[in-house]
C-alpha atoms as a PDB file:
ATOM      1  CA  UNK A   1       0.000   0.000   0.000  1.00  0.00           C
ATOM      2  CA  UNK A   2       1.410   3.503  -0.529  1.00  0.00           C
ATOM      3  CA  UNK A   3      -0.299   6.596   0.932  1.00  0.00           C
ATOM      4  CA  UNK A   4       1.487  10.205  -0.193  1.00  0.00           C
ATOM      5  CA  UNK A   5       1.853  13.360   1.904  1.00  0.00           C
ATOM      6  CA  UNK A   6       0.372  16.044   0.273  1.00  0.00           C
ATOM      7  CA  UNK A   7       3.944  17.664  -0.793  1.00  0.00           C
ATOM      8  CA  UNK A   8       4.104  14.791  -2.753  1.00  0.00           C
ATOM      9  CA  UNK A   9       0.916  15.093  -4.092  1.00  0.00           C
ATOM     10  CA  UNK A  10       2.043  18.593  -5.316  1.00  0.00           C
ATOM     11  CA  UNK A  11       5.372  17.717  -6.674  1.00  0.00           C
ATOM     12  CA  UNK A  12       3.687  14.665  -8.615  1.00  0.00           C
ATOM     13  CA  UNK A  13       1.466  17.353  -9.841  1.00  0.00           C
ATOM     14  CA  UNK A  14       3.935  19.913 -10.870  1.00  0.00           C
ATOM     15  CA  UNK A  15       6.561  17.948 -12.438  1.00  0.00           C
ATOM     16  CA  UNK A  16       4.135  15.380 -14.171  1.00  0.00           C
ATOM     17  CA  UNK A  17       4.434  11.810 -12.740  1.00  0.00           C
ATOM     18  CA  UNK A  18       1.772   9.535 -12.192  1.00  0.00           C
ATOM     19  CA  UNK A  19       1.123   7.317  -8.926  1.00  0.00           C
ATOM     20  CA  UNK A  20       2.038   4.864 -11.380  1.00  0.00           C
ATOM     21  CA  UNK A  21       5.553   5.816 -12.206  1.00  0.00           C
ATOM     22  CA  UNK A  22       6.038   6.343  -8.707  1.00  0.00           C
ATOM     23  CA  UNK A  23       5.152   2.356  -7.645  1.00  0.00           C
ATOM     24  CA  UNK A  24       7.373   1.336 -10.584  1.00  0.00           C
ATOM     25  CA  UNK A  25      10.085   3.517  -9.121  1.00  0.00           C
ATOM     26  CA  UNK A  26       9.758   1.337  -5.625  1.00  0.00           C
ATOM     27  CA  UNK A  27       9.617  -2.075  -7.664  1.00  0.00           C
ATOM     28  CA  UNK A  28      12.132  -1.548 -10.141  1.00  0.00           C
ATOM     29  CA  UNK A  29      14.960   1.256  -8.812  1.00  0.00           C
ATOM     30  CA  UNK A  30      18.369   0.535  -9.655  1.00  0.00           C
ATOM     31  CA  UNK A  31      19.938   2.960  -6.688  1.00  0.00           C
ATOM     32  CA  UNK A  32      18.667   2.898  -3.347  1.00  0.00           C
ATOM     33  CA  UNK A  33      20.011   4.552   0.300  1.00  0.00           C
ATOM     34  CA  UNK A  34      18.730   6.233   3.058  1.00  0.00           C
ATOM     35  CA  UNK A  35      19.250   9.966   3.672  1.00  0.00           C
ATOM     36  CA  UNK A  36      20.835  11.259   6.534  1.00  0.00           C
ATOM     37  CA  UNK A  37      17.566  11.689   8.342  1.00  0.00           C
ATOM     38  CA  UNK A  38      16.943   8.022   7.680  1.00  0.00           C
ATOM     39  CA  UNK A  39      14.504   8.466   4.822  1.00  0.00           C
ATOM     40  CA  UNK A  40      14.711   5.434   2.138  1.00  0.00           C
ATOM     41  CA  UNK A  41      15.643   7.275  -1.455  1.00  0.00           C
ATOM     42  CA  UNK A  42      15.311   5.271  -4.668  1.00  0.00           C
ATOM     43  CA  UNK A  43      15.816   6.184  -7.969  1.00  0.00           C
ATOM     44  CA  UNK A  44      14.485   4.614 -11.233  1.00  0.00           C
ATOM     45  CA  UNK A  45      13.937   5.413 -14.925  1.00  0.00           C
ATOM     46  CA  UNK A  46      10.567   5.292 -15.881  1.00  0.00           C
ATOM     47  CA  UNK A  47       9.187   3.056 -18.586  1.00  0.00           C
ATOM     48  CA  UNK A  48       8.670   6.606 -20.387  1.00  0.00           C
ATOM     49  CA  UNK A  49      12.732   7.246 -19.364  1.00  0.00           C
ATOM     50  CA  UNK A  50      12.167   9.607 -17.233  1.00  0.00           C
ATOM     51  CA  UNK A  51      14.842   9.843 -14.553  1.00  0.00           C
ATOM     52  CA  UNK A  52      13.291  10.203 -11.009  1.00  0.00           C
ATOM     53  CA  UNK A  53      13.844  10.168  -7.292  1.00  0.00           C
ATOM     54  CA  UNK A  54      11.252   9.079  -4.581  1.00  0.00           C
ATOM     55  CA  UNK A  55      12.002  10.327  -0.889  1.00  0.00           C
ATOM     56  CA  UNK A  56       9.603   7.771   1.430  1.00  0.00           C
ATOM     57  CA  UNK A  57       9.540   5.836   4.655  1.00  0.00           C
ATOM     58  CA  UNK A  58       8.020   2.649   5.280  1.00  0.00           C
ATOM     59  CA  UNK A  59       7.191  -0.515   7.149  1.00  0.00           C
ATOM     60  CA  UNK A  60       6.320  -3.517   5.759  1.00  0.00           C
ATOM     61  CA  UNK A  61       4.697  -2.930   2.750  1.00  0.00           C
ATOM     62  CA  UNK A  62       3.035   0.405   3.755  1.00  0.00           C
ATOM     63  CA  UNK A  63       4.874   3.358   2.021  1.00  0.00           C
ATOM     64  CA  UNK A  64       4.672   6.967   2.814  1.00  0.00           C
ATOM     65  CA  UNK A  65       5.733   9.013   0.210  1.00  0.00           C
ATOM     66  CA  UNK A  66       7.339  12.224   1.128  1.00  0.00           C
ATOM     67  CA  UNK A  67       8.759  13.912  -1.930  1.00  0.00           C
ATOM     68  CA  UNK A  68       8.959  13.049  -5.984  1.00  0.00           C
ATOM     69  CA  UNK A  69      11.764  14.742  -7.566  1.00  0.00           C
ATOM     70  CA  UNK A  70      12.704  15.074 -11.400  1.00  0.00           C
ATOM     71  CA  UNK A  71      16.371  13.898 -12.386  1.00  0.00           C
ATOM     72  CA  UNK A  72      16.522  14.046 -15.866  1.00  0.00           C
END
């Protein structure tokens, strides 16, 4: 399950990705890490190839989103 925070929402919004390209970021990232607040960070190309970050914390399977960022 993946809830967002409503920056998230925004940044989805204003750079143009989808709820979809954000799941296929957490299945299919090629570079993960955590931040140095802890945060998981993973990284993907989209099936579109778009380059993109996704800032989130989870437990389980239950992701909160936190940011969506643009890398190309």
């Amino acid at each position: 399950m993946i809830n967002y925070s409503e920056h998230a929402k925004d940044r989805m919004r204003e750079r143009g990705f989808t709820e979809k390209d954000v799941e296929y970021c957490l299945n299919n990232f090629h570079t993960s890490y955590n931040d140095s607040k802890g945060k998981s960070v993973y990284r993907a190309t989209t099936e579109s190839g778009r380059k993109m970050r996704v800032v989130a914390t989870h437990d389980n399977n239950l992701y909160f989103i936190i940011t969506v960022a643009d890398e190309s």
